[in-house]
Protein backbone atom coordinates (compact mmCIF):
# COMPACT_ATOMS: atom_id res chain seq x y z
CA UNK A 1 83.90 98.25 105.05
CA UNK A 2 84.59 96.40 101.96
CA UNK A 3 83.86 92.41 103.44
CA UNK A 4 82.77 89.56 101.89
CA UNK A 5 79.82 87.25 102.73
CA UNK A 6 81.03 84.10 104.37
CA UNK A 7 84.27 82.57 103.25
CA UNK A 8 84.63 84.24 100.04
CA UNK A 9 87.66 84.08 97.99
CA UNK A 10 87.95 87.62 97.46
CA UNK A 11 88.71 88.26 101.41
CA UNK A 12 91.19 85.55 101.38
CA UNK A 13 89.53 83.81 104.64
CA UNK A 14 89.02 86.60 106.89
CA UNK A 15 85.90 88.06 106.34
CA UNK A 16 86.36 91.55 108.08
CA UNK A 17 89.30 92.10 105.33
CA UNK A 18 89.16 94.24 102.41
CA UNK A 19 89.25 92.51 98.96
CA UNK A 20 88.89 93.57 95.36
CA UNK A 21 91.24 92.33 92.09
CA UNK A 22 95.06 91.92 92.81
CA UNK A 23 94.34 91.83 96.75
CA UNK A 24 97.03 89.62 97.95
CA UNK A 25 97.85 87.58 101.47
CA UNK A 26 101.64 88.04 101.11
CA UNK A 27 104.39 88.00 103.67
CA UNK A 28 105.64 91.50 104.10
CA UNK A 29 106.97 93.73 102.94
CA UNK A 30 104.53 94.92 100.08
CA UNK A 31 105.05 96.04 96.80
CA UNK A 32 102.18 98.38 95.34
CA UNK A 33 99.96 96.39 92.79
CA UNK A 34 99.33 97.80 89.78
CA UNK A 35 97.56 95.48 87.49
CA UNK A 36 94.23 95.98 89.19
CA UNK A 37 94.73 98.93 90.34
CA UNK A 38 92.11 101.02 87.95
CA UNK A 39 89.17 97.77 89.18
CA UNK A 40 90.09 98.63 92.77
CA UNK A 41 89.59 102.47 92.14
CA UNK A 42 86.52 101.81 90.47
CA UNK A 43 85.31 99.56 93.14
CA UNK A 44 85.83 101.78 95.67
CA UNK A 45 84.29 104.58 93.94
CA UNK A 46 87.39 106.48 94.69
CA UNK A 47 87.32 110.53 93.34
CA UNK A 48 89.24 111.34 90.54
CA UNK A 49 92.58 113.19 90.99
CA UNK A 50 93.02 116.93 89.49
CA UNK A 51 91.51 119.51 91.39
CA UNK A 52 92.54 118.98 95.15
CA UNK A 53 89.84 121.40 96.94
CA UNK A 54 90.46 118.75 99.97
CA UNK A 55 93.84 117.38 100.57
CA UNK A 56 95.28 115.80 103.78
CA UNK A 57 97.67 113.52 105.29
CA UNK A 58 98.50 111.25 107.52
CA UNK A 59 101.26 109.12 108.59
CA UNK A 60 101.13 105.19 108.65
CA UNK A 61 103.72 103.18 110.92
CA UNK A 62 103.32 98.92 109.97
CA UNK A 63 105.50 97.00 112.17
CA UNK A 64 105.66 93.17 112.07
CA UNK A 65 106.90 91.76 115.41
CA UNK A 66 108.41 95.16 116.29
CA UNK A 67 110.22 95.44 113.25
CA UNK A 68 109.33 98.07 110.75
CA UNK A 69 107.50 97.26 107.65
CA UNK A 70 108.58 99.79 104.56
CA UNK A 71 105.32 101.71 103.33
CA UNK A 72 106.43 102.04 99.67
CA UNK A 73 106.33 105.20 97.12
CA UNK A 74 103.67 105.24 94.73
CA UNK A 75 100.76 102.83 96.34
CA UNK A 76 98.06 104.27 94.16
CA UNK A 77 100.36 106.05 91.30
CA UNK A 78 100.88 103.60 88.07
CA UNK A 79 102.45 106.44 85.88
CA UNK A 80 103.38 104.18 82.75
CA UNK A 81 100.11 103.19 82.63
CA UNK A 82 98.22 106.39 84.04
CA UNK A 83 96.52 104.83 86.77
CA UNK A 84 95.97 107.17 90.00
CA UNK A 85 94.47 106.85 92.41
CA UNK A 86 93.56 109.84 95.39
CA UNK A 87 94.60 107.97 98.27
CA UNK A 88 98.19 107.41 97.79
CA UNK A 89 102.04 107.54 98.46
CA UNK A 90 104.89 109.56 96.98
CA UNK A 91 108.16 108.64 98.97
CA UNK A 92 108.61 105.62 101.51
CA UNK A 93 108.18 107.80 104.15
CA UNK A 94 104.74 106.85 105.59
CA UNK A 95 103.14 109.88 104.84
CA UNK A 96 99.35 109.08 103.27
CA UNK A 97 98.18 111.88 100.92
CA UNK A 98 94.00 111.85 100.28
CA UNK A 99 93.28 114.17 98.12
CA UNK A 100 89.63 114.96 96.30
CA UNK A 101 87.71 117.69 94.82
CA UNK A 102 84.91 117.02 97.48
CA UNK A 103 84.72 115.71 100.73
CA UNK A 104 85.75 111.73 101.04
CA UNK A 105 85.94 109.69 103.91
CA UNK A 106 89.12 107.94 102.92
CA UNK A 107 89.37 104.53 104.98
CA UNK A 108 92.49 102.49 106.46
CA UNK A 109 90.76 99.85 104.05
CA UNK A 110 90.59 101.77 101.20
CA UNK A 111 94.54 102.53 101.28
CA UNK A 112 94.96 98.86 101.57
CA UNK A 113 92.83 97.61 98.84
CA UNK A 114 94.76 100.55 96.88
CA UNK A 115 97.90 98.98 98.13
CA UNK A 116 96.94 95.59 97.23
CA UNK A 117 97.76 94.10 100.76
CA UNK A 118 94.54 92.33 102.87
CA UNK A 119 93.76 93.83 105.83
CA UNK A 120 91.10 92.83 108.43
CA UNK A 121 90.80 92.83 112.29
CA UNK A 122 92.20 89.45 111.63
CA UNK A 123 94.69 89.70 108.96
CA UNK A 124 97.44 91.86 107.41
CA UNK A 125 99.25 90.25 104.43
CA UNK A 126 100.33 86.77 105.51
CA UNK A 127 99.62 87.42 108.97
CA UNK A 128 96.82 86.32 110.92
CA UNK A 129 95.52 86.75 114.10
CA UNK A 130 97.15 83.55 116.74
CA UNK A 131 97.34 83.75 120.01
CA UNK A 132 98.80 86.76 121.84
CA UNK A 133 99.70 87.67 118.01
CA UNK A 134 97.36 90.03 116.88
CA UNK A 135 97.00 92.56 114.31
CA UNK A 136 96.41 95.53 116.39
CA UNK A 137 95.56 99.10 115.35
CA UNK A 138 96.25 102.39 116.93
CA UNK A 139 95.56 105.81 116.40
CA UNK A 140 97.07 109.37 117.58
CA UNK A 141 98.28 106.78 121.03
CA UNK A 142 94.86 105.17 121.15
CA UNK A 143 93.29 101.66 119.80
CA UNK A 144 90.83 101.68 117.46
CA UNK A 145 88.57 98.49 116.81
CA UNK A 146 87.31 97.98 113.42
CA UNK A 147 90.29 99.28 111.87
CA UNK A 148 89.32 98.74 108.20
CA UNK A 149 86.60 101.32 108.57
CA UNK A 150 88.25 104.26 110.09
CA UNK A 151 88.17 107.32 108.60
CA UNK A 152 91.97 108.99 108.01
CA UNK A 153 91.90 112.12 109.41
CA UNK A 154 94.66 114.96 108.64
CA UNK A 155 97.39 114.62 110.61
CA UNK A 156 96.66 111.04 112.09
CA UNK A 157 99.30 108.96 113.55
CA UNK A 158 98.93 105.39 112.98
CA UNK A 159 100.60 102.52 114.04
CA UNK A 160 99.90 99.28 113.11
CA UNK A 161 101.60 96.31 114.42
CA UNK A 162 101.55 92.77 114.06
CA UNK A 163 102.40 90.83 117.55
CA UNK A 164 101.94 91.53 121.49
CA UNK A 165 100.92 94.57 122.43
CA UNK A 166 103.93 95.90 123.80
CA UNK A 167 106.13 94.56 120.63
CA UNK A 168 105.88 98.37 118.70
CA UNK A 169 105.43 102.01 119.62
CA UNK A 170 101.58 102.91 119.72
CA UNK A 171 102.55 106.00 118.91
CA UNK A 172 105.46 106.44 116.94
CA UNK A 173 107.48 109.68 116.06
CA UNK A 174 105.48 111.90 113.68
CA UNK A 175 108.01 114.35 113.07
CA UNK A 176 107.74 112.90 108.95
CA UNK A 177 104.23 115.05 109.02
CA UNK A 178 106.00 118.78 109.29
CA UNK A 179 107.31 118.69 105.30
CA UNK A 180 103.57 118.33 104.70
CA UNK A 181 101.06 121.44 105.24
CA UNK A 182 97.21 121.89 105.32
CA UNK A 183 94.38 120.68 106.22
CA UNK A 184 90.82 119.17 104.50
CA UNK A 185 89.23 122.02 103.22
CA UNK A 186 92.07 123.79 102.20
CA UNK A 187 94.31 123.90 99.45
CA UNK A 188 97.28 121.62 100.89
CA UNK A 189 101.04 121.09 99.49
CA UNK A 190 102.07 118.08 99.06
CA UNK A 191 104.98 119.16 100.68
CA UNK A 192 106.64 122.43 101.80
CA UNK A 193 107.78 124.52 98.64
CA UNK A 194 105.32 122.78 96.80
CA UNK A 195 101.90 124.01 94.96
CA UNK A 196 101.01 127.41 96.33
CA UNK A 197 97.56 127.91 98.19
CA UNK A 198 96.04 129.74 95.52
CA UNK A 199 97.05 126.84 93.28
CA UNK A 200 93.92 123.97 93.33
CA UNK A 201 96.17 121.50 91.23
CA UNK A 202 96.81 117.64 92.33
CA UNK A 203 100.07 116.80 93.42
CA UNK A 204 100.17 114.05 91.67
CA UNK A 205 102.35 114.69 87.56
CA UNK A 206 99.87 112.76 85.13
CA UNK A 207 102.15 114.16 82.53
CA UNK A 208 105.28 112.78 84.21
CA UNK A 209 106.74 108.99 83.56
């Protein structure tokens, strides 16, 4: 996990959170950051996009006191200035897209630092841990500790909520995941109709504005 030591600007206070340039501790909801974005690539040691050999998906759910949090189009795609990154977004429809031309194990951090939204066991944006509020993590219906370190798997359904326990679904409707296909290993569309199987080209336009 990317942490700092001790109480390091760069983690914003919590030191199980994810930092790098343009991380922010806003109150949701989240706009993609862009004018780091190529550091925070290059911090993570992210693979380039082109060929995607490997390219999966999963869906993300952020609810803040039971109340749906938007996860925006284009976290990780800065077209005017050409910055992409292979975890990212194309519509604000949840659905994560990791996509490399070898194996990665793509993080819940990593799509956060990519976002440009902290994200800890004790922080998300703006909101920290107080209480019975919690930042509280669940996966496929189960809760997963460490949160910033799991791996994304193809066709995960997380749910992350901010509040009680019983304030949001732990396992939300993941009916958003059938206009995507494949599966890691495989040639995978980004959504049905698009690239072909015998097609290894990233979903992601770098000739498009």
């Amino acid at each position: 996990m990317l942490a700092g030591c001790g109480e390091k600007d760069e983690n914003l206070g919590d030191t199980t959170a994810n930092y790098g340039p343009g991380v922010s501790a806003t109150p949701p909801p989240w706009k993609p950051e862009y004018t780091n974005l190529r550091g925070r690539i290059k911090q993570l040691g992210l693979p380039p996009v082109g060929d995607e050999r490997y390219h999966s998906h999963s869906l993300l759910h952020v609810y803040n006191d039971g109340r749906l949090v938007e996860t925006p189009a284009n976290i990780g795609i800065d077209r005017p200035n050409k910055a992409y990154s292979s975890v990212h977004t194309h519509e604000p429809d949840g659905i994560i897209h990791l996509e490399s031309s070898r194996p990665h194990k793509f993080t819940l951090g990593d799509l956060f630092v990519i976002w440009g939204v902290r994200f800890g066991t004790e922080s998300l944006g703006s909101l920290e841990n107080d209480g019975d509020e919690q930042v509280r993590v669940y996966v496929n219906g189960k809760a997963v500790k460490n949160a910033p370190d799991y791996v994304m798997k193809d066709g995960d359904n997380i749910a992350i909520g901010y509040g009680t326990a019983d304030s949001f679904p732990h396992e939300p409707d993941k009916s958003a995941l059938k206009t995507v296909s494949g599966k890691g290993g495989k040639q995978a569309s980004c959504s049905k109709g698009g690239a072909g199987d015998d097609d290894s080209k990233s979903c992601i336009d770098e000739s498009a504005e």
